[in-house]
Protein backbone atom coordinates (compact mmCIF):
# COMPACT_ATOMS: atom_id res chain seq x y z
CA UNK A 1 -84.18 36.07 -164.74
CA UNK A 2 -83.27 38.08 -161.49
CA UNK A 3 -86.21 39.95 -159.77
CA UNK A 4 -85.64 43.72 -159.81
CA UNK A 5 -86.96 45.95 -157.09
CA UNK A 6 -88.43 48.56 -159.69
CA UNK A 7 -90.42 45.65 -161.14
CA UNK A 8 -92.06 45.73 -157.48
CA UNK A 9 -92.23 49.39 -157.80
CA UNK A 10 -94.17 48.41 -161.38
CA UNK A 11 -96.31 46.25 -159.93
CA UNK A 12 -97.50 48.59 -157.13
CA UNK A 13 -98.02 51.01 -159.87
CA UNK A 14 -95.25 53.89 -158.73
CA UNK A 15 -93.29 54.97 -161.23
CA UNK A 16 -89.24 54.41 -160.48
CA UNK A 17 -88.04 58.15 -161.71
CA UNK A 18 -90.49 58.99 -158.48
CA UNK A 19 -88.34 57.04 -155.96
CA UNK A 20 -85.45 58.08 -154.08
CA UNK A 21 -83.58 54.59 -152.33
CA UNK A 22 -82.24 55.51 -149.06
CA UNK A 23 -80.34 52.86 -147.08
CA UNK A 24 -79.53 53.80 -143.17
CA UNK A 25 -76.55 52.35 -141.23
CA UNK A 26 -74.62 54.25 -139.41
CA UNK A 27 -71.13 53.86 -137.65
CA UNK A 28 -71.85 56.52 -134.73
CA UNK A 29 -74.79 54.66 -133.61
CA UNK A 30 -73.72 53.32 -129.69
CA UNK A 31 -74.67 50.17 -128.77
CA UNK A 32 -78.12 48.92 -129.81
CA UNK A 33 -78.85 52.03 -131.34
CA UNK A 34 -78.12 51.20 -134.67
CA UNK A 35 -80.84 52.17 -137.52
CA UNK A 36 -81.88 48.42 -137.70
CA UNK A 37 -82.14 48.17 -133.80
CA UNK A 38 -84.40 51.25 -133.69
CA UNK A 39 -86.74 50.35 -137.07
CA UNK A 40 -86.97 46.87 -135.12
CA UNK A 41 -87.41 47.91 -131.73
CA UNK A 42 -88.74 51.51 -131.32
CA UNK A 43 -90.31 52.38 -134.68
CA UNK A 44 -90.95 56.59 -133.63
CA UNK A 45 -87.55 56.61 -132.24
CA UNK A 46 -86.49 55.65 -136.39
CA UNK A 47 -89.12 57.99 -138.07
CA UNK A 48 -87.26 60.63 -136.38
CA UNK A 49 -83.46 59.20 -137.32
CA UNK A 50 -84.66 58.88 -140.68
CA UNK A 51 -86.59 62.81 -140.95
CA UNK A 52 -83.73 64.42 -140.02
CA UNK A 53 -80.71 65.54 -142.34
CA UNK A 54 -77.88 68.42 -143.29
CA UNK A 55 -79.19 71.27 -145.46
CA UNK A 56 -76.47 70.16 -147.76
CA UNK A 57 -78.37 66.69 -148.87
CA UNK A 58 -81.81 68.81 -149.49
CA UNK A 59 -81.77 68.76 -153.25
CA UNK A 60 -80.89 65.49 -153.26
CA UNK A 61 -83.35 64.24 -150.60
CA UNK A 62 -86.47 66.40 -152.01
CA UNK A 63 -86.03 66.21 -155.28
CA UNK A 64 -88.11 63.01 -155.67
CA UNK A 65 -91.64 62.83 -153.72
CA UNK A 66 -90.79 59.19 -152.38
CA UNK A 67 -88.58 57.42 -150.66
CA UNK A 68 -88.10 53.64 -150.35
CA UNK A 69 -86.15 53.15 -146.90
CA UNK A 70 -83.70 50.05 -146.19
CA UNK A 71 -81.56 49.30 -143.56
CA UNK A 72 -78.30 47.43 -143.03
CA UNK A 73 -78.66 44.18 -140.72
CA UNK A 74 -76.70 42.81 -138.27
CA UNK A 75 -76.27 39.57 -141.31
CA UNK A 76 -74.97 42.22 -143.17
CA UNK A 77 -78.23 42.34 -145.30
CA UNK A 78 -79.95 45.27 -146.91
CA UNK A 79 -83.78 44.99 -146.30
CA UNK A 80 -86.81 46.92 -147.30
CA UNK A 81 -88.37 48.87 -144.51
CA UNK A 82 -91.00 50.72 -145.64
CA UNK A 83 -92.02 53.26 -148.86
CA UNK A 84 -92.57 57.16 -147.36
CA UNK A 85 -93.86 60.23 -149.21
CA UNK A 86 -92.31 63.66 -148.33
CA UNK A 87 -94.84 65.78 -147.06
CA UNK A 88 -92.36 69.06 -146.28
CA UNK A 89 -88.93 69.98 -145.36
CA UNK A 90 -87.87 72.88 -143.76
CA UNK A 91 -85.18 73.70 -141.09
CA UNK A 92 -85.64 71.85 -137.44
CA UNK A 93 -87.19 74.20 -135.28
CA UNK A 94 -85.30 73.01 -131.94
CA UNK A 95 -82.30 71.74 -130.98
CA UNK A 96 -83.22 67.28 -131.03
CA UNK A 97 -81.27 64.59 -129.27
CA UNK A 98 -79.94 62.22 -132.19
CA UNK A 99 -81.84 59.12 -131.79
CA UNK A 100 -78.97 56.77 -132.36
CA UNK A 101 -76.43 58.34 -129.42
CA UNK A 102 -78.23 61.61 -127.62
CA UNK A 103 -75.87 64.01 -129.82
CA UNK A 104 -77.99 67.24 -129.48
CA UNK A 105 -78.40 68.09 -133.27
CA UNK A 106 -78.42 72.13 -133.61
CA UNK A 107 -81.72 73.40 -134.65
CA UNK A 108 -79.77 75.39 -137.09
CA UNK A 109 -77.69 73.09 -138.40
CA UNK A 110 -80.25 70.45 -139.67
CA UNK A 111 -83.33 69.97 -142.10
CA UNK A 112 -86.38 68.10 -140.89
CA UNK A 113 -88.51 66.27 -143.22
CA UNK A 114 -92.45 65.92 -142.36
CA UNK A 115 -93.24 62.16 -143.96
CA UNK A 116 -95.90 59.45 -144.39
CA UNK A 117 -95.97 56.22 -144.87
CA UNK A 118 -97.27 54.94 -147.99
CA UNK A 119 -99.34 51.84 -148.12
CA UNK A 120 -98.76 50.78 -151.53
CA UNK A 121 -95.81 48.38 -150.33
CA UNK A 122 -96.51 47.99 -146.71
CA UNK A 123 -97.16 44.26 -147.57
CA UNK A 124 -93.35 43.59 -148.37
CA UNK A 125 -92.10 45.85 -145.12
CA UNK A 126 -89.19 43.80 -143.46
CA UNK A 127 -89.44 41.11 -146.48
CA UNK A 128 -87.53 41.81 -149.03
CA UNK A 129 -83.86 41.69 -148.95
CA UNK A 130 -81.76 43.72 -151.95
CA UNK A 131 -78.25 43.66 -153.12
CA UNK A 132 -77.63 47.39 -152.50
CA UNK A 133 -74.07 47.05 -154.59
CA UNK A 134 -70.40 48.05 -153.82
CA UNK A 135 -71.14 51.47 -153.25
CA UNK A 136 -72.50 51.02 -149.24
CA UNK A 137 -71.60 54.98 -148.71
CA UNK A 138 -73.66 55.96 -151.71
CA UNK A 139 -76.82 55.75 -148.92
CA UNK A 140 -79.15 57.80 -151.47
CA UNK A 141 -79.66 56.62 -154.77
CA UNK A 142 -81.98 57.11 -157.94
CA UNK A 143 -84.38 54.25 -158.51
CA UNK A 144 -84.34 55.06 -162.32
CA UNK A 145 -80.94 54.46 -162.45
CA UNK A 146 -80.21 51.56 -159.96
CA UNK A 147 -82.55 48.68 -160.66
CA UNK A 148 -81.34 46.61 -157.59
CA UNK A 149 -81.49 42.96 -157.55
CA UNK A 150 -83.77 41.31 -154.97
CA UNK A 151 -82.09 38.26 -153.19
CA UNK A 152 -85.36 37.16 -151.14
CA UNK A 153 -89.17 37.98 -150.46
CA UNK A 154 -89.77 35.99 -147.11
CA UNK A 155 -93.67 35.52 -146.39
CA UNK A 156 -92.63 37.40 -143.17
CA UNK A 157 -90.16 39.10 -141.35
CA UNK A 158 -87.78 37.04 -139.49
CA UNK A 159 -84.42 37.72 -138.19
CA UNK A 160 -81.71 34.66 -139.30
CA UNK A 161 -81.61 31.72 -137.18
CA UNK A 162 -79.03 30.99 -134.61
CA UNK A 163 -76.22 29.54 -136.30
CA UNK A 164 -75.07 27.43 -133.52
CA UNK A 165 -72.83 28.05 -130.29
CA UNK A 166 -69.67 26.70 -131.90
CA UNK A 167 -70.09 28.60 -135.10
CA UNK A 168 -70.85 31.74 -133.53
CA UNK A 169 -68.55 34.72 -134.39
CA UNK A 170 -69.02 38.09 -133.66
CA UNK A 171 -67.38 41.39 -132.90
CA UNK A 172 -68.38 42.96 -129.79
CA UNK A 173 -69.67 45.58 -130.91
CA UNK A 174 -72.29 43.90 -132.54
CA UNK A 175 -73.34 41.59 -128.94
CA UNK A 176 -76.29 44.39 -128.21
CA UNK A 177 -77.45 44.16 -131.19
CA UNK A 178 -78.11 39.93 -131.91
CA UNK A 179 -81.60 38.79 -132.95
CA UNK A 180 -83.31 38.11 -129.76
CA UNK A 181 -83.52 34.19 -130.35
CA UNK A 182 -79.38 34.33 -130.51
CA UNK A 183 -79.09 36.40 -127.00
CA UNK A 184 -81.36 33.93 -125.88
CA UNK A 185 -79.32 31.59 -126.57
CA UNK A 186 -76.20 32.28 -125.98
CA UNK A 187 -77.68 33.97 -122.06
CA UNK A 188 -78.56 30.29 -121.61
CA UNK A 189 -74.93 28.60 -122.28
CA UNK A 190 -71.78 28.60 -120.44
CA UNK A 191 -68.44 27.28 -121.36
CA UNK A 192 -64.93 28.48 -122.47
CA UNK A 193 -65.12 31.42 -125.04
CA UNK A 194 -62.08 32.98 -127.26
CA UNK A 195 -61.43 36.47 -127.72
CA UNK A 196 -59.27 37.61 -130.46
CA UNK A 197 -57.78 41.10 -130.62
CA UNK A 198 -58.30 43.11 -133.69
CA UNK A 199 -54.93 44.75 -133.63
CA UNK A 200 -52.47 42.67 -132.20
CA UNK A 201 -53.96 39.09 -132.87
CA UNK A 202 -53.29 37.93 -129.59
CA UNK A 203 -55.95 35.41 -128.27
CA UNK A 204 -57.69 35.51 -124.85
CA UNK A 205 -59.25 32.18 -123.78
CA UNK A 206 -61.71 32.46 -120.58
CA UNK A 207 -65.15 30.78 -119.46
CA UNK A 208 -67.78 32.11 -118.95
CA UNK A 209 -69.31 30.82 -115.46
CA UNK A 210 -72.14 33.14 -114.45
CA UNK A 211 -75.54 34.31 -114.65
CA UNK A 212 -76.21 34.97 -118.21
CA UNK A 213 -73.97 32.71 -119.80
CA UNK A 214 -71.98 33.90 -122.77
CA UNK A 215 -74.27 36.75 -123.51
CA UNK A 216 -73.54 38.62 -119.94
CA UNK A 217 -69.55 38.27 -119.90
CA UNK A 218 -69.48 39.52 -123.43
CA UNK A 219 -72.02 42.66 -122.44
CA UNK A 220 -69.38 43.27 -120.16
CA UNK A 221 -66.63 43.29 -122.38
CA UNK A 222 -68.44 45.52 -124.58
CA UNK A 223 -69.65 47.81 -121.89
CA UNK A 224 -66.17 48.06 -120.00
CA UNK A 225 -63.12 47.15 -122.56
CA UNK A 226 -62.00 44.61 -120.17
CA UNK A 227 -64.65 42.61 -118.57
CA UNK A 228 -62.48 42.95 -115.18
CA UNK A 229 -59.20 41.23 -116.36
CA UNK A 230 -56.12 42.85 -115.73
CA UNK A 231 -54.31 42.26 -119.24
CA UNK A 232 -56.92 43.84 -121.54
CA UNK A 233 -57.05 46.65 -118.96
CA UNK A 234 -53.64 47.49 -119.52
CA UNK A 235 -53.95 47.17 -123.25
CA UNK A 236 -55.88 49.90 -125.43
CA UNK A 237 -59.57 49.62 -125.81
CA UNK A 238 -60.51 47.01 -129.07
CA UNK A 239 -63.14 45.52 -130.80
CA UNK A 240 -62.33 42.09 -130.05
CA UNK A 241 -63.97 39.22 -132.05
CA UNK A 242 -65.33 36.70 -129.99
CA UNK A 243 -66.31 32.80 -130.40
CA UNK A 244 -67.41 29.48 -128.57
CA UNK A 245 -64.85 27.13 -128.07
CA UNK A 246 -66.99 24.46 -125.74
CA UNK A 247 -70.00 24.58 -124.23
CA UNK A 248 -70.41 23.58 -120.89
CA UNK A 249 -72.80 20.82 -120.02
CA UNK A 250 -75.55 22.14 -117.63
CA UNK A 251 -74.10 20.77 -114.01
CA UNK A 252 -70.69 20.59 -115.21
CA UNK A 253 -68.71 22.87 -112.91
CA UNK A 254 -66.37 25.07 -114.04
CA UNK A 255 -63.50 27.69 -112.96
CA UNK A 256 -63.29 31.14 -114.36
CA UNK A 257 -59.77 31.52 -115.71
CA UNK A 258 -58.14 32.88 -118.80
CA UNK A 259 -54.96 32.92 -120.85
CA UNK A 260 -53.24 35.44 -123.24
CA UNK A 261 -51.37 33.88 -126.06
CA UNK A 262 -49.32 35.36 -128.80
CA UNK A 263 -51.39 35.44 -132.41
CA UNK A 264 -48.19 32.64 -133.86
CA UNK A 265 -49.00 30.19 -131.29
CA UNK A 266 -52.02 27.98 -133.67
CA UNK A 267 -53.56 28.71 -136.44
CA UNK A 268 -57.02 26.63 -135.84
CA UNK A 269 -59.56 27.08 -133.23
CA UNK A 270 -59.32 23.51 -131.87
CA UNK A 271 -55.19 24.08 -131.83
CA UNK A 272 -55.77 27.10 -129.59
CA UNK A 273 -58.28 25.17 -127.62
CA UNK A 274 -56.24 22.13 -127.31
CA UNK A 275 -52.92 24.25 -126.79
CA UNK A 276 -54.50 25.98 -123.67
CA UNK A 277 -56.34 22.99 -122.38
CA UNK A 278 -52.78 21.06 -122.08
CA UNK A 279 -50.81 24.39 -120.31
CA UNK A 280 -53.67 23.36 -117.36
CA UNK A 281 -55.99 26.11 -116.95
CA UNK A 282 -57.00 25.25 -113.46
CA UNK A 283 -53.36 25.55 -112.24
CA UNK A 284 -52.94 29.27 -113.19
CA UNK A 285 -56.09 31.09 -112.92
CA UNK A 286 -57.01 34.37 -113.73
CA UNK A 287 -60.86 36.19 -113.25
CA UNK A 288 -62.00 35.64 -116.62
């Protein structure tokens, strides 16, 4: 028999008719900002995303005296950041930089909620991990009516482990926002990387030769569209999904240089890899 997070609500004696499920992830957060990033790294900085809200979501939002917060992970994960009781709401008093991009939020405009954390589940904070259900834009729900399955209580918070260089895949808009172990790793590798463009399907093979391994050539990517390269530049901006074709080998040297190939030219990762390794890299290069 499934665990069900009311029966956690049971246990900690709150009654589920009393709890309003909130889960925060938002697509207009810039990079790093995201609810998760700010709940994990600057805790004040999500008190305020998460006391803040239209007018038009007050009787929703008030109408039960608690409210058991989740956020969506970078694993695509829904987990349990802490219960809160509403002290007040009233209208925001002063115009507020949103705390996921600097948007100046109109005084006027918004509702801001006074709340507390209560202690009566801080003991499962960033622990347990729900199946929030199909309905990912329904971000406010009714406890009473949505008895959510837990998937895992871990004895403590932990991010998921690095699943290894050559089955890493990522957009890169989600590079900022890796479990620190993965950055770490992936600062600390070099070797020949594969982009893949969301709208076209062309591929873009390069290496990735400098300071900062993987990690730093794909920041730039995010942070410019281009990373330098005069192809992408003249292309439109895209999310491009990246992976590890081969690592380098620590004193292996090795020349920056990239290719763009049509999406029909292989199917497979190691046809792509083994299709640009025989056109000779080294004889055509291009700052990668």
């Amino acid at each position: 028999m499934p665990l069900l997070f009311n029966s956690l609500l049971h246990q900690a004696e709150i009654a589920p008719e009393d709890v309003r499920l909130l889960r925060h992830q938002d697509n207009r957060a810039t990079k790093g900002r995201t609810p998760y990033a700010l709940w994990r790294n600057d805790r004040s900085a999500f008190d305020l995303y998460q006391s803040i809200h239209s007018p038009g979501n007050r009787q929703v939002l008030s109408s039960r005296p608690l409210w058991a917060s989740f956020v969506g992970t970078p694993a695509r994960e829904t987990l349990f950041v802490g219960l809160y009781q509403i002290r007040s709401v009233g209208p925001m008093q002063v115009d507020t930089p949103e705390p996921i991009n600097d948007r100046i939020l109109k005084a006027e405009e918004h509702d801001l909620y006074e709340l507390e954390p209560d202690e009566r589940l801080s003991d499962l904070v960033g622990k347990v991990v729900i199946e929030w259900g199909r309905g990912a834009r329904s971000w406010a729900q009714r406890a009473d009516r949505q008895n959510k399955d837990v998937l895992e209580v871990r004895t403590d918070f932990k991010e998921p482990a690095f699943p290894g260089h050559l089955a890493f895949v990522k957009q890169l808009s989600e590079i900022d926002v890796l479990p620190e172990s993965w950055k770490v790793a992936l600062g600390a590798a070099k070797g020949v990387y594969l982009l893949t463009c969301p709208k076209t399907h062309e591929v873009y093979v390069g290496s990735a030769t400098g300071a900062g391994g993987f990690l730093n050539r794909w920041q730039e990517y995010a942070r410019t569209g281009h990373g330098g390269n005069v192809r992408p530049k003249a292309r439109d901006p895209a999310d491009y999904q990246v992976c590890i074709l081969q690592v380098a080998a620590p004193m292996q040297a090795t020349t920056r240089s990239s290719v763009w190939r049509p999406s029909g030219s292989s199917s497979s990762r190691a046809e792509r890899w083994a299709s640009t390794r025989t056109s000779d890299l080294a004889k055509s290069p291009m700052p990668g």
